[in-house]
Protein backbone atom coordinates (compact mmCIF):
# COMPACT_ATOMS: atom_id res chain seq x y z
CA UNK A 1 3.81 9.86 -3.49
CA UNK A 2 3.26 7.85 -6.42
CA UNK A 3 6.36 5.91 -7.93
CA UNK A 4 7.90 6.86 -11.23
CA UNK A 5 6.72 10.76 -10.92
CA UNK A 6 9.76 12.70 -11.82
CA UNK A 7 7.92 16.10 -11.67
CA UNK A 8 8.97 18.20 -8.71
CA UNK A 9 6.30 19.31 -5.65
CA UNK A 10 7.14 22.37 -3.49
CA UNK A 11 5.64 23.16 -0.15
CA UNK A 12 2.78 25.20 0.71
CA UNK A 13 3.97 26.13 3.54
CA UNK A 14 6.92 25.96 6.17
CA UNK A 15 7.99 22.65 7.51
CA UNK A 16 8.99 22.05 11.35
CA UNK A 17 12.28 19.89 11.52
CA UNK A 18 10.95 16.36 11.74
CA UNK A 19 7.33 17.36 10.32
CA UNK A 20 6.17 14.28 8.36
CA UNK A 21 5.68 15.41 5.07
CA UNK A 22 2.10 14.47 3.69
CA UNK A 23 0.37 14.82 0.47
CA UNK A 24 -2.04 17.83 1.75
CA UNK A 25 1.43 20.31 2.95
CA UNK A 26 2.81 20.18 -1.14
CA UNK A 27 1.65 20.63 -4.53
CA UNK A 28 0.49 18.70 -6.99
CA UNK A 29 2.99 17.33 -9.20
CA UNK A 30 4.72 20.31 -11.11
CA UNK A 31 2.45 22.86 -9.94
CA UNK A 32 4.34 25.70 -8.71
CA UNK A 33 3.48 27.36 -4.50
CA UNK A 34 2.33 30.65 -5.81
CA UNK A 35 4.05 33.65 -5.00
CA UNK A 36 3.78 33.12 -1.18
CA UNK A 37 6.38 30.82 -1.46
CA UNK A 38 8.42 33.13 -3.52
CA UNK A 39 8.35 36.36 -0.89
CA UNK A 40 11.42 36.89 0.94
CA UNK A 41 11.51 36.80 5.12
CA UNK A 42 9.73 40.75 5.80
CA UNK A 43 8.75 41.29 1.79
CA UNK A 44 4.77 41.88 0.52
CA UNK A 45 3.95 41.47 -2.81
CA UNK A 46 2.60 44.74 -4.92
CA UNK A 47 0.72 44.45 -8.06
CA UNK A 48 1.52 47.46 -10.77
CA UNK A 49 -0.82 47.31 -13.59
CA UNK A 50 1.24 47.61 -16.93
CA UNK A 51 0.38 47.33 -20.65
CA UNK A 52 2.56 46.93 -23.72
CA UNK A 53 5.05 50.17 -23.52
CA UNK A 54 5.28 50.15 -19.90
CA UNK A 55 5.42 46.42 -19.41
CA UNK A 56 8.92 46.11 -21.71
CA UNK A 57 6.28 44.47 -25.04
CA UNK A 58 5.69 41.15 -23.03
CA UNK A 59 9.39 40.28 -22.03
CA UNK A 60 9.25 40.57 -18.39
CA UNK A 61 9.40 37.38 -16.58
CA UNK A 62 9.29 35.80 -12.82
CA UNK A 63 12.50 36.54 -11.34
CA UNK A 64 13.71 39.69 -13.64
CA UNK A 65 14.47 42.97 -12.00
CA UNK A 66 13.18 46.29 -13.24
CA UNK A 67 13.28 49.53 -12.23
CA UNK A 68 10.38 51.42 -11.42
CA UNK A 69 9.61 55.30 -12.98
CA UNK A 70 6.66 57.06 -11.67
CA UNK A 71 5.56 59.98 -13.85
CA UNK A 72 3.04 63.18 -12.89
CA UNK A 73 2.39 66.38 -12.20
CA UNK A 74 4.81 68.23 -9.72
CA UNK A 75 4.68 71.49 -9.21
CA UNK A 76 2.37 72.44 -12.18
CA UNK A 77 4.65 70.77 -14.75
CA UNK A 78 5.36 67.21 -16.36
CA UNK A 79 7.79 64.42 -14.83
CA UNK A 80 9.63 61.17 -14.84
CA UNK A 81 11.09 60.30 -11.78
CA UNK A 82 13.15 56.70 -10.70
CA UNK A 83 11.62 56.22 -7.75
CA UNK A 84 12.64 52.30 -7.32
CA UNK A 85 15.52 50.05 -8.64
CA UNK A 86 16.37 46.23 -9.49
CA UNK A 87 12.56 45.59 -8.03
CA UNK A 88 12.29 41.94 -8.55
CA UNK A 89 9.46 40.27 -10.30
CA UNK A 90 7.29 37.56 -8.61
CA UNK A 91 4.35 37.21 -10.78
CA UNK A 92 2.95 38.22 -13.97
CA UNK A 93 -0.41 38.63 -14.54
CA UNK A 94 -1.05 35.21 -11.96
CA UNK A 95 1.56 33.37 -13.02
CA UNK A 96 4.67 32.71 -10.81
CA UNK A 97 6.19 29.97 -13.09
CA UNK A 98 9.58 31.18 -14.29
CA UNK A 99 9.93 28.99 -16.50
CA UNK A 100 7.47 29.99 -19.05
CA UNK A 101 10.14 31.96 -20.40
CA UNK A 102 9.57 30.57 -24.11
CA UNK A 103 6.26 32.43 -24.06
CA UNK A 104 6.20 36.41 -24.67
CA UNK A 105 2.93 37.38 -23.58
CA UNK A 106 1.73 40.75 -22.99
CA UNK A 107 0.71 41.50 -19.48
CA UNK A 108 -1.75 43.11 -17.41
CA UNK A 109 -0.26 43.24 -14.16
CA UNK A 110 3.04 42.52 -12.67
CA UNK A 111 3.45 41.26 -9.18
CA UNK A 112 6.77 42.74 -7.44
CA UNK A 113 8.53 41.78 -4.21
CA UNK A 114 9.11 45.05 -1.57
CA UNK A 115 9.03 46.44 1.68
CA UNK A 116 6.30 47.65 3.44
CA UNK A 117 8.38 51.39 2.85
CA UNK A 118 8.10 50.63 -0.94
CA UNK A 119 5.03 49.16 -0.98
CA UNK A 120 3.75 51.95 0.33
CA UNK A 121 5.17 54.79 -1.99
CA UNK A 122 4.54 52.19 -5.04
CA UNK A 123 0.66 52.57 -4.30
CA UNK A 124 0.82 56.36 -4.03
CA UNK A 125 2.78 57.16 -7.05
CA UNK A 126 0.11 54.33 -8.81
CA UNK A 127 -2.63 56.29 -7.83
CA UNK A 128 -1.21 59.55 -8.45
CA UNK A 129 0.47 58.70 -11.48
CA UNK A 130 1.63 56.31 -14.31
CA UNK A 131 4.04 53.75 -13.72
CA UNK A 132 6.62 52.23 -16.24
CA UNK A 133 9.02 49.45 -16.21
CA UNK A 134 12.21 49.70 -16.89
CA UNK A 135 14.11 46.02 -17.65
CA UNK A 136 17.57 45.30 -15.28
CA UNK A 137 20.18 43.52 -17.05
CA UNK A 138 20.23 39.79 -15.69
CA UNK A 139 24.19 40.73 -14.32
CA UNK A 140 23.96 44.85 -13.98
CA UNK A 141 24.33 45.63 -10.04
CA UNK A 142 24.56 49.35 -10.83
CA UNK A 143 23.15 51.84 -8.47
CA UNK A 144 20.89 54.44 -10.77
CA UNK A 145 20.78 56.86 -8.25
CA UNK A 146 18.56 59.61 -8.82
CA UNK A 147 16.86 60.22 -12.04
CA UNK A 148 14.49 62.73 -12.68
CA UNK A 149 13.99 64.78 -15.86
CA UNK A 150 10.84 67.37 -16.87
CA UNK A 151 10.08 68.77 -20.27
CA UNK A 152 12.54 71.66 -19.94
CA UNK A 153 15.49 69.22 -19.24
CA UNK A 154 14.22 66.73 -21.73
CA UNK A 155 14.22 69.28 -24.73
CA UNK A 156 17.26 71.08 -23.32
CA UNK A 157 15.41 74.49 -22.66
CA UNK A 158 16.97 76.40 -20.19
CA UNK A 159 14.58 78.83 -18.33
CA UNK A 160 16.16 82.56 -19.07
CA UNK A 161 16.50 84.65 -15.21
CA UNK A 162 15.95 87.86 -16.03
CA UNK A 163 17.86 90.29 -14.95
CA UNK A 164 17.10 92.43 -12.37
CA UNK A 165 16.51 96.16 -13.68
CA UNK A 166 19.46 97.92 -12.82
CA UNK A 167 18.44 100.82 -10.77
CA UNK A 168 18.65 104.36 -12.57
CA UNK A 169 20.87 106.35 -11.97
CA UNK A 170 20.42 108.51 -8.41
CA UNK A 171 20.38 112.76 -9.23
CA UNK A 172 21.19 114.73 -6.13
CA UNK A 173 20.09 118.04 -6.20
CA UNK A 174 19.81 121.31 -4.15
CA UNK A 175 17.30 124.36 -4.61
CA UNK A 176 18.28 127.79 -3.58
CA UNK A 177 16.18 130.83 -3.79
CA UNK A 178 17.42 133.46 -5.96
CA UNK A 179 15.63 136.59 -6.45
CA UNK A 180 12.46 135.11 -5.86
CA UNK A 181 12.84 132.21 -8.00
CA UNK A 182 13.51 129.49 -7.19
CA UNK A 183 17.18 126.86 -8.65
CA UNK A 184 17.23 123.52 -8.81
CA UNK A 185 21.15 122.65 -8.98
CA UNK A 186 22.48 118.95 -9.27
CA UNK A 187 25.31 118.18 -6.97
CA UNK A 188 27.17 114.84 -6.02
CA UNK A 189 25.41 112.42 -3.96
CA UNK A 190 26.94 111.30 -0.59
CA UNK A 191 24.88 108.41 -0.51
């Protein structure tokens, strides 16, 4: 390592205890591991393609958490569903550099960190739907919960149930013969 280099070099990969440390195992000086290095034990990385609405206008950056709203068609009508919370951000577009933060740029793709489980429902809603970002305060720990509103609930229409016709009235009657013609006469009904 060269003497008087004050810029820091991160692994590319992980170290045994004792493992000499040589020039071809870290970065260059200052140049960041990618986001291999910045995956948690059991996590995959997802890309979500975003533009300018549903990328929060270029503010997202490495390390931010977001949640995740998927909306579609369900059952023959509109919505917006939360189907994933305080995601955190690896990458956007290919960069993994956090600090960058003085730069708003707009972005083409997002890289998150997940499970295989959300990895897996992230690239079904994708390809079934659109997905938006949603920014996570830097302190909020709230749980959301579940969100999900269609165009009825989103314009406050409330779908009338008719109500069911009420059943006319029952007429009980009895026919007698009199004189060779014949009487209808109503009478109570018993049942």
């Amino acid at each position: 390592f060269w003497e008087g280099e004050t810029r820091p070099r991160a692994a590319l990969r992980s170290l045994e205890v004792f493992e000499p440390v040589l020039a071809t195992k870290v970065t260059e000086p200052g140049v960041d591991a990618g986001i291999n290095a910045n995956l948690s034990a059991g996590m995959r990385a997802f890309t979500i393609n975003v533009d300018v609405s549903s990328g929060v206008s270029g503010f997202l950056r490495p390390g931010d958490r977001v949640d995740v709203y998927w909306t579609g068609n369900a059952g023959g009508q509109e919505v917006t569903k939360l189907i994933d919370e305080a995601v955190k951000l690896i990458a956007i577009d290919q960069s993994a550099d956090a600090d960058r933060s003085a730069e708003t740029m707009i972005a083409r793709t997002v890289t998150i960190e997940g499970t295989p489980q959300q990895v897996a429902a992230l690239s079904l809603a994708q390809q079934t739907g659109r997905l938006t970002l949603s920014l996570v305060g830097a302190g909020d720990v709230t749980e959301v919960g579940a969100v999900e509103i269609d165009r009825n609930s989103l314009l406050g229409i409330v779908e009338e149930v008719a109500a069911p016709e009420a059943e006319p009235e029952k007429i009980c009657t009895i026919r007698t013969n009199k004189g060779g013609e014949i009487v209808e006469t109503q009478i109570p009904c018993t049942n």
